[in-house]
Protein backbone atom coordinates (compact mmCIF):
# COMPACT_ATOMS: atom_id res chain seq x y z
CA UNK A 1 -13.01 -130.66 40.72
CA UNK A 2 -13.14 -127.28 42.53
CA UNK A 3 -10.20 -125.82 43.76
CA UNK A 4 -10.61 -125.34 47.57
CA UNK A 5 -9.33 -121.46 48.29
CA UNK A 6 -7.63 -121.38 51.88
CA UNK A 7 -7.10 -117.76 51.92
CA UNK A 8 -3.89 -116.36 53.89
CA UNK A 9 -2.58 -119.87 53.96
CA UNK A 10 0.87 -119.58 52.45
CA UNK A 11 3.43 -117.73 53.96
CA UNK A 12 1.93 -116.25 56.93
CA UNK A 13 5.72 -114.95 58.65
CA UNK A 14 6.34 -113.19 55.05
CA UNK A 15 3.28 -111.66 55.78
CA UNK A 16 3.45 -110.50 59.25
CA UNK A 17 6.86 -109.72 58.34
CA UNK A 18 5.38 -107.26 55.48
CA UNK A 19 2.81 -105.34 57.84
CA UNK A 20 5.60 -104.89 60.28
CA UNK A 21 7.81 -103.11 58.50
CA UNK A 22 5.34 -101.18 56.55
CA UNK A 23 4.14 -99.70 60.07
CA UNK A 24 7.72 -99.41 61.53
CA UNK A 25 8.54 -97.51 58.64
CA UNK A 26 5.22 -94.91 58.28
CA UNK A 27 5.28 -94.50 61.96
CA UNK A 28 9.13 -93.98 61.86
CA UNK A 29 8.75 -92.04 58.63
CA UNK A 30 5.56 -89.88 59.70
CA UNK A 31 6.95 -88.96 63.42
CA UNK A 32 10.04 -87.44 61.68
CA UNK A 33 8.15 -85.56 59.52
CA UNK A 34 5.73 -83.18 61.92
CA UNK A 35 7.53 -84.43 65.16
CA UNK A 36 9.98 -81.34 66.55
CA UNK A 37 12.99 -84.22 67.54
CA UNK A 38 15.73 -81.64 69.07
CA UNK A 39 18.10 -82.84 71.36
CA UNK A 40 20.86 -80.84 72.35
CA UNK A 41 20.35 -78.29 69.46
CA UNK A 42 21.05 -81.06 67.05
CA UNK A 43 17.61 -82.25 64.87
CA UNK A 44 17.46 -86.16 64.22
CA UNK A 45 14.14 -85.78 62.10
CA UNK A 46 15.67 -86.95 59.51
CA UNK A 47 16.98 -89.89 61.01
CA UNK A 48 13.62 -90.70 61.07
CA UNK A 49 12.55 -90.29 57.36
CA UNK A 50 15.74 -92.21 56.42
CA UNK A 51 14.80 -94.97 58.45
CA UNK A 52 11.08 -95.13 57.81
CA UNK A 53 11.71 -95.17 53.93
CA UNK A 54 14.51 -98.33 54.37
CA UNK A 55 11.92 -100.01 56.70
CA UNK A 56 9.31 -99.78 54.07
CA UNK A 57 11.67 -100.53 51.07
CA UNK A 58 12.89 -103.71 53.43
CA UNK A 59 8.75 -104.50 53.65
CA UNK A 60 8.76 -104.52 49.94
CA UNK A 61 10.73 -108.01 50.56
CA UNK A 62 8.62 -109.32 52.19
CA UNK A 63 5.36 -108.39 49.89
CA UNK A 64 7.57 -110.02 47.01
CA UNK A 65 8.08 -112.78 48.99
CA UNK A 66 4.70 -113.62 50.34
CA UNK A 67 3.02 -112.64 47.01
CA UNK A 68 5.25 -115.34 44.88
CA UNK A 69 5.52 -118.13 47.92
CA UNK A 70 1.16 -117.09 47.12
CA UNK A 71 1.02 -118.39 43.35
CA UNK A 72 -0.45 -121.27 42.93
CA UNK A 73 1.49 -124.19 40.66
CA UNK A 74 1.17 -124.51 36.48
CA UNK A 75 -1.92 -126.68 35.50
CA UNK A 76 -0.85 -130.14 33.63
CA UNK A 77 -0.71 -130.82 30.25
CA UNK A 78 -3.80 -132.96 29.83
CA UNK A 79 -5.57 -129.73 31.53
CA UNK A 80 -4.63 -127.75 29.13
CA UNK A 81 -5.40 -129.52 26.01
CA UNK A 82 -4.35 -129.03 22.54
CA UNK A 83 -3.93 -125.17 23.41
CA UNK A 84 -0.88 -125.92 25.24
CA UNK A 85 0.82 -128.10 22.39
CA UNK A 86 0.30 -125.35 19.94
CA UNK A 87 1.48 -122.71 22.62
CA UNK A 88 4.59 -124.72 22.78
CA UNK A 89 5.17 -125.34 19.23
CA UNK A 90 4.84 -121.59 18.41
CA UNK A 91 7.85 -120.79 21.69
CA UNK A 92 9.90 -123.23 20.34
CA UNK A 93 9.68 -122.58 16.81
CA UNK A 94 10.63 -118.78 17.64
CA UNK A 95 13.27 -119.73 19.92
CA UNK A 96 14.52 -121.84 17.47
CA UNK A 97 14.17 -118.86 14.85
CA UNK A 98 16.31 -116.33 17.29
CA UNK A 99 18.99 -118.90 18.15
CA UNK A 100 19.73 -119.06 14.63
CA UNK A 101 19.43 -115.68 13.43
CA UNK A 102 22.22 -115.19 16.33
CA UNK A 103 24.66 -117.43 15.42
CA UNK A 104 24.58 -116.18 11.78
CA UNK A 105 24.62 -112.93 12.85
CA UNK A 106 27.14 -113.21 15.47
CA UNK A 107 29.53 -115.42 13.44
């Protein structure tokens, strides 16, 4: 069975959200760079650059959010075959192995 691909399907207001801020924040961010903002004798250029880099750290967010609400589920067991026993053997014998070599350690 082929696995239909629906494209921008999942999380579409993370995503908008996203683009948003990251053009808030370059506009914000690029107009306080080369823009003369004087009023009064006082400069609020910088204003500006603070505010564009917390809008584009805040877009960050929403990238995270819209790239993990994006990722697709785990495959099944019988998918996976005998590849996935022996995957899960070898994590829980080294688990095992570190959980002891704690307590006898930390004892």
């Amino acid at each position: 069975m082929a696995v239909q691909y629906d494209g921008l399907s999942h999380c579409k207001l993370a995503l908008v959200f996203a683009v948003l801020m990251d053009l808030m924040g370059v506009t914000a961010l690029l107009v306080g760079v080369f823009a003369p903002l004087e009023i009064k004798g006082r400069d609020f250029g910088d204003l500006l650059v603070y505010s564009g880099a917390l809008l584009v750290l805040m877009s960050l967010g929403g990238w995270v959010m819209w790239y993990s609400g994006n990722i697709e589920g785990l495959t099944s067991r019988k998918e996976l075959g005998h590849i996935g026993t022996a995957v899960d053997r070898l994590a829980r014998t080294l688990s095992r192995r570190i959980r002891t070599h704690r307590t006898h350690s930390g004892a």
